[in-house]
Protein backbone atom coordinates (compact mmCIF):
# COMPACT_ATOMS: atom_id res chain seq x y z
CA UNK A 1 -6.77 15.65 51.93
CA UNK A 2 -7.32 12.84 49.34
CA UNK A 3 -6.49 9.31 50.89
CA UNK A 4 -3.36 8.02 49.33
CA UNK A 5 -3.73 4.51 46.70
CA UNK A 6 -0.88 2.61 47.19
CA UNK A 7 -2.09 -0.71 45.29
CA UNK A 8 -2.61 1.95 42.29
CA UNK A 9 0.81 3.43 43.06
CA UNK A 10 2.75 0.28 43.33
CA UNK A 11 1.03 -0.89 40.01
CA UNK A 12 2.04 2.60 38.04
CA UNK A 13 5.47 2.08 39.61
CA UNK A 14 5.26 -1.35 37.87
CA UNK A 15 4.08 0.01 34.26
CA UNK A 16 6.69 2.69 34.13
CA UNK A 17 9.01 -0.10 34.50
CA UNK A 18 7.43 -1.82 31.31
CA UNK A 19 7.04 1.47 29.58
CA UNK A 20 10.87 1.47 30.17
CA UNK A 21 11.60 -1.83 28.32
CA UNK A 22 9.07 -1.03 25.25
CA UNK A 23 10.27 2.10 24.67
CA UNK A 24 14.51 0.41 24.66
CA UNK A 25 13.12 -1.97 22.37
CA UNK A 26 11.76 0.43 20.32
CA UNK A 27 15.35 2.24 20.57
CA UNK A 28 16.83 -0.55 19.63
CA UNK A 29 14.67 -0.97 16.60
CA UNK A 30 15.51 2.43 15.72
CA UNK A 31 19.18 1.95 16.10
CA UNK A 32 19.13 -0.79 14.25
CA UNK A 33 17.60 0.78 11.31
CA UNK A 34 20.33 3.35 11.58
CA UNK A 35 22.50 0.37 11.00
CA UNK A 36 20.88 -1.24 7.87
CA UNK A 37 21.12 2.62 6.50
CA UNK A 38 23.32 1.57 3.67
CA UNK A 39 20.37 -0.83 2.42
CA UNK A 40 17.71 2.16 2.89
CA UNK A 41 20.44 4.49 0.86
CA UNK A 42 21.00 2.39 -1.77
CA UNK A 43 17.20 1.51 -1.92
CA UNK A 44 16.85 5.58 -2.30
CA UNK A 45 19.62 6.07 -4.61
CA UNK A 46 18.30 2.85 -7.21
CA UNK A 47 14.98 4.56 -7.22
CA UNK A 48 16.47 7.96 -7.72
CA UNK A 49 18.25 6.52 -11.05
CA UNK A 50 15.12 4.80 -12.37
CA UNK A 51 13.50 8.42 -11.94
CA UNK A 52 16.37 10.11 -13.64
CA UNK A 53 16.52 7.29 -16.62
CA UNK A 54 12.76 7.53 -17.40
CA UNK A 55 12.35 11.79 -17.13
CA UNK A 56 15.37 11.57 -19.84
CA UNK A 57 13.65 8.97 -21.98
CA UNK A 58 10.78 11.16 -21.75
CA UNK A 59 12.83 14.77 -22.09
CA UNK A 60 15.97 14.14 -23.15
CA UNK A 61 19.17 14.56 -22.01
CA UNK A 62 18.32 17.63 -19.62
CA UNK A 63 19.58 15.94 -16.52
CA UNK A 64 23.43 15.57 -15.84
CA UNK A 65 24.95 13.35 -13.39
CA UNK A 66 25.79 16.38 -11.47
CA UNK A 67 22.58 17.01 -10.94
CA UNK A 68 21.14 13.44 -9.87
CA UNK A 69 20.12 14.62 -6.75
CA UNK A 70 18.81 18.49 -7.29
CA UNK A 71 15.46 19.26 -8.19
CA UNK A 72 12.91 21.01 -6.57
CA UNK A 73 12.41 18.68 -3.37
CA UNK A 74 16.12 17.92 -2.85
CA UNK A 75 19.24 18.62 -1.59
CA UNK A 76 22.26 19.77 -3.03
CA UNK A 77 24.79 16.63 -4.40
CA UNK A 78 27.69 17.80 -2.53
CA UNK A 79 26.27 16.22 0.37
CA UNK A 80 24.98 13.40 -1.54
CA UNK A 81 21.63 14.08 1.43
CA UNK A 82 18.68 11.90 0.58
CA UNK A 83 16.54 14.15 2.64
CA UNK A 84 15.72 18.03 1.55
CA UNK A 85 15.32 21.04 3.80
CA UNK A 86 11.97 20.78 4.65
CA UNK A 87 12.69 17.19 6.27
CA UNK A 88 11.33 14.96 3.78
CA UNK A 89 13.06 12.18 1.24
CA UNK A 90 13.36 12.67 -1.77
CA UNK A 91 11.80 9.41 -2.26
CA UNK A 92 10.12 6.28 -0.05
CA UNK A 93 12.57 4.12 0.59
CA UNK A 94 10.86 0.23 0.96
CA UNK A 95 9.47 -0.57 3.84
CA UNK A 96 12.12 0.10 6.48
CA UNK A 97 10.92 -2.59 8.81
CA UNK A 98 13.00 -1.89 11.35
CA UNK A 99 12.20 1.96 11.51
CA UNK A 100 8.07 0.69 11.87
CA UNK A 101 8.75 -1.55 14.44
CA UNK A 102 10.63 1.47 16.16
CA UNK A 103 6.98 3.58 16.01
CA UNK A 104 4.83 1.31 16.86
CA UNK A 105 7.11 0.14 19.78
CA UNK A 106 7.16 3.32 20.74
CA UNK A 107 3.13 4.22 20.61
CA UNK A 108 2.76 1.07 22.69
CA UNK A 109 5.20 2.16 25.46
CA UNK A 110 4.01 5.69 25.46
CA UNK A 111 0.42 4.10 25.84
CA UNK A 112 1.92 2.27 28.67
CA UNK A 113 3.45 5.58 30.02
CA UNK A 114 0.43 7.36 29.90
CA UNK A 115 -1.39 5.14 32.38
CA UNK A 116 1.46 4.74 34.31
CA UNK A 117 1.36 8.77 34.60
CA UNK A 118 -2.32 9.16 34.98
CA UNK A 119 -2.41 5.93 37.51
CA UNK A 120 -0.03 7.93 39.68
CA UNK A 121 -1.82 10.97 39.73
CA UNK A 122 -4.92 9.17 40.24
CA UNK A 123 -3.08 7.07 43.54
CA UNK A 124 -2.03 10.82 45.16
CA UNK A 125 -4.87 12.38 44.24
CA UNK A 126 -3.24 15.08 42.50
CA UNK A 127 -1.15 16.26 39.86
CA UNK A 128 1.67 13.58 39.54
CA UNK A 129 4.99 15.97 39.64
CA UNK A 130 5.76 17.03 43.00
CA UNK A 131 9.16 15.53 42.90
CA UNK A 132 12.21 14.34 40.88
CA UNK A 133 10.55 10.60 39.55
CA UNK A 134 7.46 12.86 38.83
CA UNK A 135 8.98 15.53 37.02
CA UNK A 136 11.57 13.31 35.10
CA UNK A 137 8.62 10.56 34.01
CA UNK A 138 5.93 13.07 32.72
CA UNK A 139 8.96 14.93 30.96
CA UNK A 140 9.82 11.88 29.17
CA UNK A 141 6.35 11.37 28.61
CA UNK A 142 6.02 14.51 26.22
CA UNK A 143 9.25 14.17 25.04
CA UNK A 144 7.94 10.83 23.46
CA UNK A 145 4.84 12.46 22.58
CA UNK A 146 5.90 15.56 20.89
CA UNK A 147 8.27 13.29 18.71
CA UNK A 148 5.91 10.55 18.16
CA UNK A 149 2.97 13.76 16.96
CA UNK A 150 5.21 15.40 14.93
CA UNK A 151 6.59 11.90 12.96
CA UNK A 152 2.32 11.84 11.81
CA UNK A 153 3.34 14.73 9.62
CA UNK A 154 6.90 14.45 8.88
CA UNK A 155 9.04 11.63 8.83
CA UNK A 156 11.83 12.09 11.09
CA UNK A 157 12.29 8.51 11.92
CA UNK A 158 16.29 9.59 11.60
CA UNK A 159 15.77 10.94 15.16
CA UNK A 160 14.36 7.99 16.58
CA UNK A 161 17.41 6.77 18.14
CA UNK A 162 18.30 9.80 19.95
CA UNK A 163 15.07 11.18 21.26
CA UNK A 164 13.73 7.82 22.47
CA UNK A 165 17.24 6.95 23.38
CA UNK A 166 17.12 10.05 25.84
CA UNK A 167 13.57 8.91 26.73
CA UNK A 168 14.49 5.69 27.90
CA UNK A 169 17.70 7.26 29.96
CA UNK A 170 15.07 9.60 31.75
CA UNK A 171 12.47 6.60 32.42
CA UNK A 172 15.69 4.52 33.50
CA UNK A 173 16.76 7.59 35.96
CA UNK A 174 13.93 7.97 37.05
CA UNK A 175 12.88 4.23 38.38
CA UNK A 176 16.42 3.65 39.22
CA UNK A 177 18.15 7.17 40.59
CA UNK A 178 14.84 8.76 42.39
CA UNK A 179 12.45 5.95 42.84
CA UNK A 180 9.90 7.68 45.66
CA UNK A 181 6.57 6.23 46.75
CA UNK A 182 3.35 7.75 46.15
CA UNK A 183 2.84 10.50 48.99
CA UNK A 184 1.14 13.66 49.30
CA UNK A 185 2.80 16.43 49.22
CA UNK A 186 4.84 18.89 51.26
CA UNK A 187 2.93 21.96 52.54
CA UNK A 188 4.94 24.16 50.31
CA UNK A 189 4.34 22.81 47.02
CA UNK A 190 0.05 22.39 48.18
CA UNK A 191 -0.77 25.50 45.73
CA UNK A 192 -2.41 26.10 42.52
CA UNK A 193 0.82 27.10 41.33
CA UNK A 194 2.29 23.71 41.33
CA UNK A 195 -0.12 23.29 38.19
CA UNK A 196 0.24 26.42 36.54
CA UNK A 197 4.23 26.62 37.26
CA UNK A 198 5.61 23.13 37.17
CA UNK A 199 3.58 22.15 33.94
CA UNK A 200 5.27 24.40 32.05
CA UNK A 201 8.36 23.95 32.95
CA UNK A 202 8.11 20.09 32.50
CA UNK A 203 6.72 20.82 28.79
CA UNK A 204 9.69 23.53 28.47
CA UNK A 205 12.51 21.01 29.37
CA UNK A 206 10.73 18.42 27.19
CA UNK A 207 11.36 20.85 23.92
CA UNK A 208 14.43 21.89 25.24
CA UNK A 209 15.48 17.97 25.10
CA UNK A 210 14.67 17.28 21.39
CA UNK A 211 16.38 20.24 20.44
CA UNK A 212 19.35 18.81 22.11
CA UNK A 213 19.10 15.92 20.17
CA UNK A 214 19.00 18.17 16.88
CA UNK A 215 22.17 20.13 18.46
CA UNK A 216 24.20 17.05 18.88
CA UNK A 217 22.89 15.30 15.28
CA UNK A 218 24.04 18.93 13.81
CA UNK A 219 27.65 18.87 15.34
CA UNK A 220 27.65 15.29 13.52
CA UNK A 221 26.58 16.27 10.30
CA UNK A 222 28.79 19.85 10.17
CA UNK A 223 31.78 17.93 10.65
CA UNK A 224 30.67 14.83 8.00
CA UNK A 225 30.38 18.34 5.58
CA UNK A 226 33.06 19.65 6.15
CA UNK A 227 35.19 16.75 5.42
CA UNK A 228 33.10 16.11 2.69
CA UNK A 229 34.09 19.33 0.81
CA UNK A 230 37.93 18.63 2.15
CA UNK A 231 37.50 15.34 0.06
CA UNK A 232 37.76 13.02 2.66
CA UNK A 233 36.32 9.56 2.86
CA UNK A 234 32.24 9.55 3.84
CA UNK A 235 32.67 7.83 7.49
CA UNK A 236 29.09 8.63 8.49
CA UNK A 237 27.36 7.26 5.59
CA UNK A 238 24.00 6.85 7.61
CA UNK A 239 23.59 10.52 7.65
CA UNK A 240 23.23 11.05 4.51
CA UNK A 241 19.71 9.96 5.49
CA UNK A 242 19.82 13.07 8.22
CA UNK A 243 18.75 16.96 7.02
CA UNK A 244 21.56 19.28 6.52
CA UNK A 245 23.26 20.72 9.74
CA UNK A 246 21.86 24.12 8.29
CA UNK A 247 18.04 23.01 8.37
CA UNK A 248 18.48 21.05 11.65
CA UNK A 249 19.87 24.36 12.95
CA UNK A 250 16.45 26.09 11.66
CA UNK A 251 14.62 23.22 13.58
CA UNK A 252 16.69 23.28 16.50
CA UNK A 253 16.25 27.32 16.78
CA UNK A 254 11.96 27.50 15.86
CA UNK A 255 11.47 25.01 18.61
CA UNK A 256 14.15 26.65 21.23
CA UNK A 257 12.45 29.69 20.61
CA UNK A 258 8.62 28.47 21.80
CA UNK A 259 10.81 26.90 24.40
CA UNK A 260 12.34 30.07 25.77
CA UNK A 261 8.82 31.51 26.30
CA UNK A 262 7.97 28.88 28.31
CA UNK A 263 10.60 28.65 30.16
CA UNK A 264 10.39 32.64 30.97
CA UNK A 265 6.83 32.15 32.07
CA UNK A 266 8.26 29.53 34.46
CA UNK A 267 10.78 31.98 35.84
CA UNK A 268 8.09 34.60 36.20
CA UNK A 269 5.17 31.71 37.65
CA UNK A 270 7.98 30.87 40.01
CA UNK A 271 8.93 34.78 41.39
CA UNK A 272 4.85 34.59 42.07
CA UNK A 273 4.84 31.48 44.07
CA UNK A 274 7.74 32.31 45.84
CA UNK A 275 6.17 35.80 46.93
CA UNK A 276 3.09 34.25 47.82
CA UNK A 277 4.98 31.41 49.86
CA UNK A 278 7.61 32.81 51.36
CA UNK A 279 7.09 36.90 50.90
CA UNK A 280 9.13 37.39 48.57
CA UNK A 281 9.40 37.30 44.52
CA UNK A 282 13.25 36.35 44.59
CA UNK A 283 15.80 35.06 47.40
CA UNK A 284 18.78 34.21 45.64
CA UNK A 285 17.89 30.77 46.58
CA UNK A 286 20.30 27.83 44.56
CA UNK A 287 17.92 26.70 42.54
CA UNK A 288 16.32 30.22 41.40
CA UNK A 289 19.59 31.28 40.45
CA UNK A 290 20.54 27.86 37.91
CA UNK A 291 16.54 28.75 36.59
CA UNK A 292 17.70 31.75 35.78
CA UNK A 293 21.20 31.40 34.17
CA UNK A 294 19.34 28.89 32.17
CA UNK A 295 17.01 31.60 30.96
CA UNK A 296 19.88 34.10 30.00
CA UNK A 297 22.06 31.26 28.18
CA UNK A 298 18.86 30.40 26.24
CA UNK A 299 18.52 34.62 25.92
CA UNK A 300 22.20 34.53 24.81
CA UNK A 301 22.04 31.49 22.56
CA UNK A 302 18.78 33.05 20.84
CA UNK A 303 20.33 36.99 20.92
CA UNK A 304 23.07 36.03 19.30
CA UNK A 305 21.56 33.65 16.74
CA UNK A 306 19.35 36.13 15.49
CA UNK A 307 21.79 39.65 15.68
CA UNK A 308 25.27 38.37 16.00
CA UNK A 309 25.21 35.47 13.17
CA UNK A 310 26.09 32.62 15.57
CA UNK A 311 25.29 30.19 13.52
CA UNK A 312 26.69 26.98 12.57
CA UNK A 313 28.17 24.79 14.97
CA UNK A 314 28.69 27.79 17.88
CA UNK A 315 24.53 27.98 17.79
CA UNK A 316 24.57 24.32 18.36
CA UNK A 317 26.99 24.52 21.18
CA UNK A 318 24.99 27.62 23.29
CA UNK A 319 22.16 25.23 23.12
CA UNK A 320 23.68 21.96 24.52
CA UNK A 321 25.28 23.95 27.29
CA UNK A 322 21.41 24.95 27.44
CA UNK A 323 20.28 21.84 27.95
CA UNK A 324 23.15 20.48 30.46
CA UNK A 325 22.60 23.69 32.45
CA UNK A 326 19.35 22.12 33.31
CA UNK A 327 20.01 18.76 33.64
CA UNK A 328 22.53 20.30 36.23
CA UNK A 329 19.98 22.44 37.64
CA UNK A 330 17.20 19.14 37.68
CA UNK A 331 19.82 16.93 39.66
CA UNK A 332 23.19 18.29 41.33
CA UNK A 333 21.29 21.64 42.40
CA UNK A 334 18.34 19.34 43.62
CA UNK A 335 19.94 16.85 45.26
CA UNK A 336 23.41 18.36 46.33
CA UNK A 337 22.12 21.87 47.60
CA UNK A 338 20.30 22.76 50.39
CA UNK A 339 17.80 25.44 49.91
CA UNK A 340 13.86 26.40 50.17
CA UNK A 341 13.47 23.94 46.83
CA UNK A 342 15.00 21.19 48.36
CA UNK A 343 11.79 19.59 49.32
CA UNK A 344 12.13 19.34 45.28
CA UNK A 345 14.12 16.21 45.64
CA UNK A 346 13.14 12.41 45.85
């Protein structure tokens, strides 16, 4: 058995702490962009017109004002969206300081975060989620990944807030709620499977919390539509830099769906270990059971999506109630239940 680092430890304990504070201040930035939005609108908007004014000096009076904001990389106007369905703007909007402090923050801390991960693998001598603070800070870890690798090919700098928002929460839970010294672990979780069955599962609940995020920014922008067309005043006005509810819906789905095959080949990884642990594939054991009713409200949410036409704010519902099913599962079941996967806890 590897001898345990604790100088490396204590110093990945203390750069998940500073990975913590970059990535708030990158939230921040983020938040605040959110809050100059009217600027970054009108920026859009301005440069919108100048296109319009010089494509009817050049054509001719083909474009209406009705129309300012169709054409064949934009939304409709009803909306008055400055962003189309495939996630992009219509057009740059200056330089957005705010929003590129927010990235860079944010590859910074996640650099920070990496070591901090890797340090504390490196300390135990093994793979570094064997218990709540492991599993919650490598979680976070590709949560901020995943969005920071997907924002090199589309900008959805809109979602900065939320998903590193949530990031932060989990770092902050995690350092905070379940702070646990570098150990080795329990006999029980000293298998091959711990690799093969935890991974997944940490990368599943990762996807499963940015699609959360696009849940919750869908509720917001179905009911800013909605009053929209029942001509009520625009109260949101900074999503008009946000996608439609329908194509973060789309978003939300495509990446729940990856998600649900994950998270089945966790449920099935897990029936393995627990044969070749205990003797048996399933016990009825607490935390089985909340793995599984996550898997059949994911099965439901996806089911009725695709046959039933759940779309629309119900779709976006199933899918948070997804997501808090296993943020029940992750810490009530863990630390309120007594079962075999209690050595699961801090």
């Amino acid at each position: 058995m590897p001898t345990i680092n604790e100088q490396l430890g204590a110093y990945s304990d203390l750069f998940m702490l500073l990975a913590a504070m970059a990535y708030a201040i990158a939230f921040i930035s983020f938040a605040w962009d959110l809050a100059k939005s009217n600027q970054t609108i009108r920026e859009l908007e301005s440069g919108l017109l100048a296109e319009e004014a010089k494509q009817l000096a050049t054509v001719g009076a083909a474009t209406t004002t009705e129309n300012r904001y169709r054409g064949p990389h934009a939304p409709a106007a009803d909306d008055g969206l400055l962003v189309n369905e495939s996630m992009n703007y219509v057009r740059k909007a200056g330089k957005r300081t705010a929003a590129r402090v927010g990235v860079s923050v944010a590859w910074i801390a996640a650099a920070i975060h990496v070591f901090a991960v890797v340090s504390r693998a490196i300390a135990a001598g093994r793979v570094p989620w064997g218990n709540m603070y492991e599993f919650l800070t490598t979680g976070a870890l590709v949560v901020a990944l995943v969005f920071l690798v997907v924002l090199l090919k589309k900008d959805l700098r809109f979602m900065g807030t939320f998903v590193i928002g949530l990031v932060t929460l989990m770092l902050c839970a995690a350092t905070m709620g379940f702070p646990t010294p570098v150990a080795h672990l329990v006999p029980a979780l000293q298998s091959p499977w711990l690799i093969i069955h935890v991974s997944i599962a940490v990368l599943a609940s990762s996807l499963f919390t940015i699609t959360f995020a696009l849940s919750v920014l869908q509720l917001f922008q179905a009911d800013r539509q909605a009053k929209l067309a029942a001509g009520k005043p625009d109260r949101l006005a900074f999503l008009r830099m946000v996608p439609s509810a329908a194509a973060l819906e789309n978003f939300a789905y495509r990446i729940n769906a990856v998600a649900f095959v994950m998270w089945t080949f966790t449920l099935m990884a897990g029936a393995v270990w627990a044969e070749a642990a205990w003797g048996r594939y399933w016990g009825w054991d607490t935390k089985e059971v909340w793995t599984f009713v996550i898997w059949v409200v994911f099965a439901g949410y996806l089911h009725a999506r695709a046959t039933r036409g759940w779309t629309g704010t119900r779709s976006a519902w199933l899918s948070i109630i997804g997501y808090l099913c296993i943020v029940f599962n992750f810490t009530v079941v863990n630390i309120y239940f007594n079962g075999l996967h209690s050595y699961a806890g801090v």
